[in-house]
Protein backbone atom coordinates (compact mmCIF):
# COMPACT_ATOMS: atom_id res chain seq x y z
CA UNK A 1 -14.74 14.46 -2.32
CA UNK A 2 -16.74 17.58 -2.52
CA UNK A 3 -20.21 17.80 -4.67
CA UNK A 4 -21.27 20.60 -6.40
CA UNK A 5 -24.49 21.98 -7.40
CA UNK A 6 -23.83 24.31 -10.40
CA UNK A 7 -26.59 27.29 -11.40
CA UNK A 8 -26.74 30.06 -12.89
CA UNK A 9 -27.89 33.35 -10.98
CA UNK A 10 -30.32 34.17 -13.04
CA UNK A 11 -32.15 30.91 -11.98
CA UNK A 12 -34.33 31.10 -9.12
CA UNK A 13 -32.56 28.92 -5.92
CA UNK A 14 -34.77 27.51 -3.34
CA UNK A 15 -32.71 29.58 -0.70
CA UNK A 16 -33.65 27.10 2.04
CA UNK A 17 -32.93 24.12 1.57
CA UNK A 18 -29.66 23.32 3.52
CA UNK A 19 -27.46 20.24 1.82
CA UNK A 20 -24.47 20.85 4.38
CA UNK A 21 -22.37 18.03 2.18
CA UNK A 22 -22.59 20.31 -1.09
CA UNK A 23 -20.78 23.46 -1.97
CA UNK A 24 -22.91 25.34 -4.22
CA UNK A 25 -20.95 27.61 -6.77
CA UNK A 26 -22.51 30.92 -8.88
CA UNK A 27 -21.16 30.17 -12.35
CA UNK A 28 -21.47 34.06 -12.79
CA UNK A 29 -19.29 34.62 -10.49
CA UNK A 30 -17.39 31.78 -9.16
CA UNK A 31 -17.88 32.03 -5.94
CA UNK A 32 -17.97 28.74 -3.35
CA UNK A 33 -20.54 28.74 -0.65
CA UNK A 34 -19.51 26.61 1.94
CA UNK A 35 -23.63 25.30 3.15
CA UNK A 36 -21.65 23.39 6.41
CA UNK A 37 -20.21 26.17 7.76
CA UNK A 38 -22.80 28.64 7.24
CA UNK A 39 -23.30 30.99 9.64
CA UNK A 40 -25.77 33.86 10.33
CA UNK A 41 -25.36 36.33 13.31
CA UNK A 42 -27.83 38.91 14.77
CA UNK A 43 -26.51 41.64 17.07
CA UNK A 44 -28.01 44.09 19.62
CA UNK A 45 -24.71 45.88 20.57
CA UNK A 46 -24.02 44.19 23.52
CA UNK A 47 -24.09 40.49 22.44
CA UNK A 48 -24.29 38.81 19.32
CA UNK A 49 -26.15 35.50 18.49
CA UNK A 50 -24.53 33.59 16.00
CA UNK A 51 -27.43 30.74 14.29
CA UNK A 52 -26.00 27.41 12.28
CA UNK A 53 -28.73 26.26 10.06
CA UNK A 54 -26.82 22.96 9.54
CA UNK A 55 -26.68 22.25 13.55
CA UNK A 56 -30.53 23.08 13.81
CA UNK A 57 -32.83 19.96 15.09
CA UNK A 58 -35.77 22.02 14.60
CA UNK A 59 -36.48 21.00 18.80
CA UNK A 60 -38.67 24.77 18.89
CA UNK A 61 -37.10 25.27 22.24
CA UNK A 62 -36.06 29.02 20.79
CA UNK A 63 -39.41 29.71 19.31
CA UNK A 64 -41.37 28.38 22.57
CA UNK A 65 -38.73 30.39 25.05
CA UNK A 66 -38.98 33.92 23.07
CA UNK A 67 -41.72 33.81 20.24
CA UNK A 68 -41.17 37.37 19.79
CA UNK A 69 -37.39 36.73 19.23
CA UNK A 70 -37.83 33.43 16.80
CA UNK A 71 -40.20 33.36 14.38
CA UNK A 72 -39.77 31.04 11.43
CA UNK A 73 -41.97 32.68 9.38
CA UNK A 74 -40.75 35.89 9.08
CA UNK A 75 -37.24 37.58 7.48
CA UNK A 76 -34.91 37.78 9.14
CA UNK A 77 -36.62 35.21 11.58
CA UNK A 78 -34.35 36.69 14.59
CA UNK A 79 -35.61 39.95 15.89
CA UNK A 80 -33.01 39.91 18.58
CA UNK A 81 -34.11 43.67 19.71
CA UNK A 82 -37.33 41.80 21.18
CA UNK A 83 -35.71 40.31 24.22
CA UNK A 84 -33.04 41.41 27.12
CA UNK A 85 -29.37 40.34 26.11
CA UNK A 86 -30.00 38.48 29.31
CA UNK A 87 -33.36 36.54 28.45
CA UNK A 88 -31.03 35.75 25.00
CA UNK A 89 -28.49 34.27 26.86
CA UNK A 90 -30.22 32.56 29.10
CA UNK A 91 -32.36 30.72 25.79
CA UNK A 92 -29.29 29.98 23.50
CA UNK A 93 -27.77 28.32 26.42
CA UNK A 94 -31.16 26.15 26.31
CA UNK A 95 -30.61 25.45 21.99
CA UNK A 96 -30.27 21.58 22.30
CA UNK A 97 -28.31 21.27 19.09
CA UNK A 98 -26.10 24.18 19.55
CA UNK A 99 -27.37 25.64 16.59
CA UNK A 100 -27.68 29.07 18.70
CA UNK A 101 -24.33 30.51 20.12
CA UNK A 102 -23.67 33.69 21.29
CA UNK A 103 -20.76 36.12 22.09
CA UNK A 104 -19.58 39.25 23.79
CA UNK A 105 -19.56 42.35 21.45
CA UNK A 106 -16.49 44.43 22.79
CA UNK A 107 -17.53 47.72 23.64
């Protein structure tokens, strides 16, 4: 059985934290977010790297392999423009956790 974590929008969220067995839901709004399939993707036109924060171990093999690419501390902490789609691939393949996929764009 699902939980939920209700709040209203006007209340301030701590973004995150990532509770992949809740489903938080906007009582504005009604809408579900799904926290274990969350997905965030950064694109550079030829490839796209898709990031699961639930996956994540936290290793720091990303942030150690391209510390101009990763960096925790800044938004959005993927600067993908700051490495070769080629240097990406090659470190995503290295992500531990699988946290870090990438794909193909289609040209």
């Amino acid at each position: 059985m699902a939980k939920y974590v209700e709040f209203k929008s006007s209340l301030p969220l701590a973004k995150h934290i990532i509770l992949p067995h809740i489903e938080l839901r906007n009582l504005t709004t009604h809408k579900f977010f799904d926290m274990a399939n969350l997905k965030k993707e950064y694109s550079n036109g030829v490839i796209t790297v898709v990031w699961q924060p639930t996956k994540c171990t936290h290793a720091g093999v990303c942030v150690h392999t391209l510390p101009k690419v990763y960096n925790p501390k800044a938004k959005p902490w993927i600067a993908i423009e700051n490495a070769s789609s080629e240097a990406l691939r090659n470190q995503v393949n290295k992500c531990p956790s699988g946290a870090l996929s990438f794909y193909e764009n289609k040209e």
